[in-house]
N, C-alpha and C. Protein backbone atom coordinates (compact mmCIF):
# COMPACT_ATOMS: atom_id res chain seq x y z
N UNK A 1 0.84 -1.18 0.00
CA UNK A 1 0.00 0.00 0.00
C UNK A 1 0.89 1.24 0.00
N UNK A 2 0.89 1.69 -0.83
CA UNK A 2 1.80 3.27 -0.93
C UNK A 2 0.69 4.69 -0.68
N UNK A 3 1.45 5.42 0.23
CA UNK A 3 0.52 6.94 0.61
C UNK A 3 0.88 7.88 -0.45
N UNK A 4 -0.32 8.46 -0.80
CA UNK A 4 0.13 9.61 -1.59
C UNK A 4 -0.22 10.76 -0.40
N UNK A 5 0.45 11.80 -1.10
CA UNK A 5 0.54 12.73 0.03
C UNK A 5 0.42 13.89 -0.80
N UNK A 6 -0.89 14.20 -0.35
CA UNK A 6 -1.46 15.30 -0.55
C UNK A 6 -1.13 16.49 -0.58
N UNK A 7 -1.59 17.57 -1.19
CA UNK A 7 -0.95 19.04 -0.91
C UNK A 7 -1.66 19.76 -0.58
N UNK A 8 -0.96 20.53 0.66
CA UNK A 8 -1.89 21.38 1.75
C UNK A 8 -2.13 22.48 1.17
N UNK A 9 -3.44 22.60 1.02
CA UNK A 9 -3.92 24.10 0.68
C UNK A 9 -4.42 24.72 1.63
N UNK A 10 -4.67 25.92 1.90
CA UNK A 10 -5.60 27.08 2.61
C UNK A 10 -6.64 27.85 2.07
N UNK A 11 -7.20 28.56 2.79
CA UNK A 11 -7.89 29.67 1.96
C UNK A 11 -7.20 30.50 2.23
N UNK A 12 -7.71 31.85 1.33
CA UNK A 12 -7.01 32.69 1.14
C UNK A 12 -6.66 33.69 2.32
N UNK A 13 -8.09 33.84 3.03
CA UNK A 13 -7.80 34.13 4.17
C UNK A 13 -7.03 33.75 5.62
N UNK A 14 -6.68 32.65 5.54
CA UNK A 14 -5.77 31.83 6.40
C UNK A 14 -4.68 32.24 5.81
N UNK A 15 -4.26 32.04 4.61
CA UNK A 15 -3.02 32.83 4.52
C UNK A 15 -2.21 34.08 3.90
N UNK A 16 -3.25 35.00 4.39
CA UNK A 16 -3.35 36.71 4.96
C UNK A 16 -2.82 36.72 6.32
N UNK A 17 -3.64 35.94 6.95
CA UNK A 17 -3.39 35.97 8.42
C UNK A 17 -1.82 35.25 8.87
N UNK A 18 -1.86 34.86 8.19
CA UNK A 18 -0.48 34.12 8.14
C UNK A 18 0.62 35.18 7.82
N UNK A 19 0.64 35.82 6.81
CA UNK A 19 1.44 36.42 5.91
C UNK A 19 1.31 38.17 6.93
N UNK A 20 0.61 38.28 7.28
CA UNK A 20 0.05 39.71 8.14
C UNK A 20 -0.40 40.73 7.16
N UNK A 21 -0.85 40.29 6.33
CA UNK A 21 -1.66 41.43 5.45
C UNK A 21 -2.91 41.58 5.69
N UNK A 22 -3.50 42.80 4.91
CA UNK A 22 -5.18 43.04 4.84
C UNK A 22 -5.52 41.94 3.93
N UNK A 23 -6.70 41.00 3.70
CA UNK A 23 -6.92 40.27 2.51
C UNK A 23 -7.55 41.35 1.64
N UNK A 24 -8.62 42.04 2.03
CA UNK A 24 -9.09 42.46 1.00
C UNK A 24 -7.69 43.65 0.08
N UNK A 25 -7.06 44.22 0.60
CA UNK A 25 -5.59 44.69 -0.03
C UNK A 25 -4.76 44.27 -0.76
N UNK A 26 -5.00 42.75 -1.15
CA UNK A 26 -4.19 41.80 -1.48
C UNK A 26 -5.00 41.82 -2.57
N UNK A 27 -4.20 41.25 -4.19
CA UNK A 27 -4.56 41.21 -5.06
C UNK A 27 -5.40 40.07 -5.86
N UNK A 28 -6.60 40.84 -6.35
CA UNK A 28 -7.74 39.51 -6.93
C UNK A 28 -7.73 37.79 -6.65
N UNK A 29 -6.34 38.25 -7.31
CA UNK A 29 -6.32 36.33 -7.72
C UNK A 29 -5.58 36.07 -6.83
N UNK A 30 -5.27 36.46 -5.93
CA UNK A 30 -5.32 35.92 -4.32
C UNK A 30 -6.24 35.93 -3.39
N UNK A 31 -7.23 36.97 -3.67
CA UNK A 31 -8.16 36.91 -2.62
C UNK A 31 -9.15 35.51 -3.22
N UNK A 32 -9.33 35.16 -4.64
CA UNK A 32 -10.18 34.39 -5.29
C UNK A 32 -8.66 32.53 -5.48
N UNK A 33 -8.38 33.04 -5.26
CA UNK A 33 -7.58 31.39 -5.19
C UNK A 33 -7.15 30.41 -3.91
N UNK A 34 -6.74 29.42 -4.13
CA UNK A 34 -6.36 28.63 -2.61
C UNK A 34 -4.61 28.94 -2.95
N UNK A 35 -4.19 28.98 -1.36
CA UNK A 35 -2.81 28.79 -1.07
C UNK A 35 -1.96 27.43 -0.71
N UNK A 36 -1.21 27.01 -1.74
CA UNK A 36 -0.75 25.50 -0.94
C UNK A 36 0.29 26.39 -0.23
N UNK A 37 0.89 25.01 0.75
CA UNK A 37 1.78 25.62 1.79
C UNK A 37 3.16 25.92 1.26
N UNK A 38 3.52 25.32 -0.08
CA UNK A 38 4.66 25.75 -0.54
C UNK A 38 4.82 27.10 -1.25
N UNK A 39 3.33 27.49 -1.91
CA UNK A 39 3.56 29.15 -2.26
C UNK A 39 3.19 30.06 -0.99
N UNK A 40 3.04 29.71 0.08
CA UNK A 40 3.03 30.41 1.22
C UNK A 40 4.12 30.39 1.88
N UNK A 41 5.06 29.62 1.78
CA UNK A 41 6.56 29.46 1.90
C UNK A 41 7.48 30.27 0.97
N UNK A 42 7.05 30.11 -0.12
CA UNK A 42 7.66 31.38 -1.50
C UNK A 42 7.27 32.72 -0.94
N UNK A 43 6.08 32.74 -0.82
CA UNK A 43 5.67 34.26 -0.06
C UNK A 43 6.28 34.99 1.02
N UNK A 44 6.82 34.03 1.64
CA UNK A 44 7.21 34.69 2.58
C UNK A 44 9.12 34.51 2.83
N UNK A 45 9.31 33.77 2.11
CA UNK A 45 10.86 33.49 1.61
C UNK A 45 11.18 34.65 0.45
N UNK A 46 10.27 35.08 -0.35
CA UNK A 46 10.88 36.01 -1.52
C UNK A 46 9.57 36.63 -1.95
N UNK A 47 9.27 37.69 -0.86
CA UNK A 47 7.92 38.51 -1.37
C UNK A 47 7.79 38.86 -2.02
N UNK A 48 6.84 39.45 -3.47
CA UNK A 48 6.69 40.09 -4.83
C UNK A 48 6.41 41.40 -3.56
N UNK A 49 6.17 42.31 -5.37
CA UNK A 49 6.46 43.79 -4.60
C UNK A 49 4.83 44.28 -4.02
N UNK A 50 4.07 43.29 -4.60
CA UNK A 50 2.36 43.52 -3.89
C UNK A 50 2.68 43.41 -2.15
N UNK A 51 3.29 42.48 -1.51
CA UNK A 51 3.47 41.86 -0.62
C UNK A 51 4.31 42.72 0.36
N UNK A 52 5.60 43.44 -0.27
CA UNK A 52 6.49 44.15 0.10
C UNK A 52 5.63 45.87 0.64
N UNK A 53 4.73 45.99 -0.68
CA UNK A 53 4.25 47.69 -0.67
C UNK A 53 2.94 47.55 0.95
N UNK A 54 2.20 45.67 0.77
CA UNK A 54 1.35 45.90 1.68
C UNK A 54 1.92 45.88 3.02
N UNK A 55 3.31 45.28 3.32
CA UNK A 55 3.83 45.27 4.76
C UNK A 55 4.73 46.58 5.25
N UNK A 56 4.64 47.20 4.05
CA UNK A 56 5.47 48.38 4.58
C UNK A 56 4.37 49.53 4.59
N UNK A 57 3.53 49.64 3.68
CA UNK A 57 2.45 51.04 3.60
C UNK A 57 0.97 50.26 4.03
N UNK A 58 0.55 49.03 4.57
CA UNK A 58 -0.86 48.82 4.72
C UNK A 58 -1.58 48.86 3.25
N UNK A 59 -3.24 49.33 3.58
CA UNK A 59 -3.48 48.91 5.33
C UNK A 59 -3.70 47.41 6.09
N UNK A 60 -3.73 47.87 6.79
CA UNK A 60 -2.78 46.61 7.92
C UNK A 60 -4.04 45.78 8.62
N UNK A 61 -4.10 45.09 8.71
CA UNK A 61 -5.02 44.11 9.74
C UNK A 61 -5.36 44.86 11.12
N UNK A 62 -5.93 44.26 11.97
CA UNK A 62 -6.14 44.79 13.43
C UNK A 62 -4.95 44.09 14.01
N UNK A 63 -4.75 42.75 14.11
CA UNK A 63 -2.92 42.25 14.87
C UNK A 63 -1.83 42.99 14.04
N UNK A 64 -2.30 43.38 13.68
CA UNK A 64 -0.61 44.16 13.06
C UNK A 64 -0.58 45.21 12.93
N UNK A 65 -1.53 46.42 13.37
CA UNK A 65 -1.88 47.82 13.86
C UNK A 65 -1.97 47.66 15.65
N UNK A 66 -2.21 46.69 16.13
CA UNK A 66 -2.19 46.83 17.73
C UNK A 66 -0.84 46.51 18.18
N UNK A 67 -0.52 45.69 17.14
CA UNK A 67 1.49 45.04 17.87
C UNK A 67 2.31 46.79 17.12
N UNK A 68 1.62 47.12 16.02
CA UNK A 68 2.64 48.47 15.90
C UNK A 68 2.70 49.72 17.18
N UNK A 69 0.84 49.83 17.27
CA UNK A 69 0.78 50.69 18.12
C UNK A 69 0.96 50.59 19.75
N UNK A 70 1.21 49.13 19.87
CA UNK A 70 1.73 48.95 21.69
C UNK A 70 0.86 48.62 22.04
N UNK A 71 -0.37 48.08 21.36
CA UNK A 71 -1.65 47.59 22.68
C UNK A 71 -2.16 46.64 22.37
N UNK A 72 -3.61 45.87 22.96
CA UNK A 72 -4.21 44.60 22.56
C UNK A 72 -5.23 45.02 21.13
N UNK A 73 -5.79 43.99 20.71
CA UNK A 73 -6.77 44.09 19.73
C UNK A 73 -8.09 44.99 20.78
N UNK A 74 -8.66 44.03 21.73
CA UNK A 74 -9.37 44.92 22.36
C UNK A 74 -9.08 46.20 23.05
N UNK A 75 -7.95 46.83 23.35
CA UNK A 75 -7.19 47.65 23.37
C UNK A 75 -8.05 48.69 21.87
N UNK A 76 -7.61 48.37 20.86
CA UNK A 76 -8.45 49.37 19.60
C UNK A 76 -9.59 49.86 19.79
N UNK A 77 -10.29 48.09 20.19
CA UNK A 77 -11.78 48.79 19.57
C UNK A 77 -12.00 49.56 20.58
N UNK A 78 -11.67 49.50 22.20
CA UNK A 78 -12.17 50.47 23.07
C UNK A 78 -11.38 51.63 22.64
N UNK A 79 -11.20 52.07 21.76
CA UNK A 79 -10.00 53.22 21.27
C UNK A 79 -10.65 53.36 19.96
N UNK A 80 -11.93 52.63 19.75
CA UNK A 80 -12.51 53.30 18.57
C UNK A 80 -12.25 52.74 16.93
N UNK A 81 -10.91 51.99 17.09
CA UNK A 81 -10.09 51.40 16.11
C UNK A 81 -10.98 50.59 15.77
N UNK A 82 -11.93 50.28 14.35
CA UNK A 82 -12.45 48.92 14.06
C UNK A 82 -11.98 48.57 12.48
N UNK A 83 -11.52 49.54 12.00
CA UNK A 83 -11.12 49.46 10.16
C UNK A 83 -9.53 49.29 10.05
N UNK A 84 -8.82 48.59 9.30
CA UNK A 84 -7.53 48.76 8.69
C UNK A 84 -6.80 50.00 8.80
N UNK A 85 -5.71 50.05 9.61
CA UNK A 85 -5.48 51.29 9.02
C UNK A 85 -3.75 51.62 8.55
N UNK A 86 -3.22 52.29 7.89
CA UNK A 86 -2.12 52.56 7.00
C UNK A 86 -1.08 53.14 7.62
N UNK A 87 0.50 52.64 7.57
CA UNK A 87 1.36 52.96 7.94
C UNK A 87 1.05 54.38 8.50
N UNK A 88 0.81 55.46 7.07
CA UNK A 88 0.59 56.67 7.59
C UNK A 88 -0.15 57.05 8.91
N UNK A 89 -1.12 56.11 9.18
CA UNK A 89 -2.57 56.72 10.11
C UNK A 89 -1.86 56.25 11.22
N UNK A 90 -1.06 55.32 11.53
CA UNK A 90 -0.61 55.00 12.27
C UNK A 90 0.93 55.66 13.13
N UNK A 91 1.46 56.05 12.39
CA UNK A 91 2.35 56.90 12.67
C UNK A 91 1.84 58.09 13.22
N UNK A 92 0.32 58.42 12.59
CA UNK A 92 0.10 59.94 12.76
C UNK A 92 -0.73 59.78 14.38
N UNK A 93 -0.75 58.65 14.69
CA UNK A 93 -1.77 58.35 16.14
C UNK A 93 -0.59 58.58 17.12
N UNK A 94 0.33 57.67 16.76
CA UNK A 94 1.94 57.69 17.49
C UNK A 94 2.27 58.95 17.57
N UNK A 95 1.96 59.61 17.24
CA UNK A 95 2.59 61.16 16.98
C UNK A 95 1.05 61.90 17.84
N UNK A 96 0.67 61.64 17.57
CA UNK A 96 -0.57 62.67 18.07
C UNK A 96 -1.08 62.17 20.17
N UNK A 97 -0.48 60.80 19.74
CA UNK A 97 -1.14 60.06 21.26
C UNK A 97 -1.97 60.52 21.97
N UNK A 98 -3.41 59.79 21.65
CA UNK A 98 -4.84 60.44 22.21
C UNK A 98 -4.70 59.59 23.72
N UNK A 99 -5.14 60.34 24.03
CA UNK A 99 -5.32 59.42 25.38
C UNK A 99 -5.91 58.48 25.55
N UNK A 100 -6.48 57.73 24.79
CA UNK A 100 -6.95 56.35 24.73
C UNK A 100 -5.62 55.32 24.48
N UNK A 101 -4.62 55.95 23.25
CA UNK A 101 -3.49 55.23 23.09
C UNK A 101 -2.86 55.20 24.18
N UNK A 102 -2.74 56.23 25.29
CA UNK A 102 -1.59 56.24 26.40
C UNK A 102 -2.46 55.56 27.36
N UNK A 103 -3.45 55.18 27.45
CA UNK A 103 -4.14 54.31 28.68
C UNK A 103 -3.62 52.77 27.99
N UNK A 104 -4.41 52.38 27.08
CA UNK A 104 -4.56 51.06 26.76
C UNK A 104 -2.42 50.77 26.41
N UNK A 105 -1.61 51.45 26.10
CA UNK A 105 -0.26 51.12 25.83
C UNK A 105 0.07 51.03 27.04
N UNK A 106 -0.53 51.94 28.65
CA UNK A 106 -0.18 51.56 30.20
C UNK A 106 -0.56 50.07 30.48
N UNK A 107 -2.13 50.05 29.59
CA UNK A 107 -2.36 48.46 30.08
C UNK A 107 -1.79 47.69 30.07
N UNK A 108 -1.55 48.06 28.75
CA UNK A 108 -0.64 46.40 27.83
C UNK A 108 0.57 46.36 28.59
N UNK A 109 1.65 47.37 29.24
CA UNK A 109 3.01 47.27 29.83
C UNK A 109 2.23 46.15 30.91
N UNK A 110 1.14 46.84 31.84
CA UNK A 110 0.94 46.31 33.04
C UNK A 110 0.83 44.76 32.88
N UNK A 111 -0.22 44.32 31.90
CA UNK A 111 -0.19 43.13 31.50
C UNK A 111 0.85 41.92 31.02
N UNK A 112 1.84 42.81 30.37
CA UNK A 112 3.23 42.37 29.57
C UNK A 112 3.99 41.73 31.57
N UNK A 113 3.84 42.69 32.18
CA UNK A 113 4.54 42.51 33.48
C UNK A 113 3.96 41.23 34.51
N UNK A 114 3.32 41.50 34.47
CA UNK A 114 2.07 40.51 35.46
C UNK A 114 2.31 39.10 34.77
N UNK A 115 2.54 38.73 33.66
CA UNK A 115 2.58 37.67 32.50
C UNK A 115 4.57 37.26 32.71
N UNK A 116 5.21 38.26 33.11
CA UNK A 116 6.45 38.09 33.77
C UNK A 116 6.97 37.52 34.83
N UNK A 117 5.73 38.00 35.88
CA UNK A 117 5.48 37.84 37.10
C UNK A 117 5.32 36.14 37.59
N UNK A 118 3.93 35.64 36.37
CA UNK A 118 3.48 34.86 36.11
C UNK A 118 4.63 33.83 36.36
N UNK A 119 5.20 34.01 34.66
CA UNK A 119 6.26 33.15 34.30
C UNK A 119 7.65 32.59 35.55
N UNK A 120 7.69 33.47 36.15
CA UNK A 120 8.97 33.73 36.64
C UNK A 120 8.43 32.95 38.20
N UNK A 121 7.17 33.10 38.80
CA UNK A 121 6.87 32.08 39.86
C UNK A 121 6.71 30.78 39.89
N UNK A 122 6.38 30.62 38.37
CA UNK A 122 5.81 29.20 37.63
C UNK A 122 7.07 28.66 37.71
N UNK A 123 8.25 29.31 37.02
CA UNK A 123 9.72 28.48 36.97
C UNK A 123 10.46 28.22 38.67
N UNK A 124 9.83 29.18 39.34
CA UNK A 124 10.62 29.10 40.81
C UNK A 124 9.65 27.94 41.24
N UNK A 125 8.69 27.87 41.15
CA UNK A 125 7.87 26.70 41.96
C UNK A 125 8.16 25.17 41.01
N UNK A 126 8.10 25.60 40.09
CA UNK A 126 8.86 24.01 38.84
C UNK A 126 9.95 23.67 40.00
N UNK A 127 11.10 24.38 40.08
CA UNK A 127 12.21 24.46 40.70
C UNK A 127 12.32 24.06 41.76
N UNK A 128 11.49 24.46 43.00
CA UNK A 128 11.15 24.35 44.12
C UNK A 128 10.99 22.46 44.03
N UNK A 129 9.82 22.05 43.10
CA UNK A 129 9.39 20.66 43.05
C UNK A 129 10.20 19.39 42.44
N UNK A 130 11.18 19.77 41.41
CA UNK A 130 12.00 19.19 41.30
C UNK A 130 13.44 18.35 41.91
């Protein structure tokens, strides 16, 4: 009995999310085709310049506008954030820092710490039991 072995495809949207782009930003016959895992490997081993213009100028997903701007996804939307938004808009928030950005970027430190905190008792008590 011999296996054939299949080739992994995605949708297109799985690998947007993958890749950190907007899908709908991404071009036709990507948003309308499947991804096997080896041109999602090309994609991201030797980006065309669609790929290059969307990771450097947007617009950008919500995970990849909240990791630019320092906070959580829910972090945005209580900040109003629910649409894509573009290198530019994003820079210009960084620059402008409403006070919604300087609360929810306090959160996220506080959280980032506590998750430190976490880690670091978890390994002393591993330690402790060993």
């Amino acid at each position: 009995m011999t296996s054939h072995k299949t080739t992994q495809t995605m949708k297109p949207a799985t690998a947007a999310k993958k890749l950190g782009v907007y899908l709908q930003a991404t071009p036709t016959e990507f948003q309308e085709g499947v991804v096997t895992r080896s041109e999602l490997n090309a994609l991201q081993a030797e980006p065309p310049a669609w790929l290059q213009e969307l990771r450097r100028n947007g617009p950008h997903p919500r995970p990849v506008v909240a990791a630019k701007l320092g906070v959580s996804i829910a972090g945005l939307a209580r900040g109003g954030i629910t649409d894509p938004l573009t290198t530019e808009q994003i820079d210009e928030l960084k620059k402008d820092m409403p006070e919604w950005l300087q609360r929810e970027r306090a959160t996220q430190a506080e959280v980032r710490k506590e998750a430190v905190r976490i880690k670091e008792k978890q390994a002393k008590q591993a330690e402790q039991g060993a």
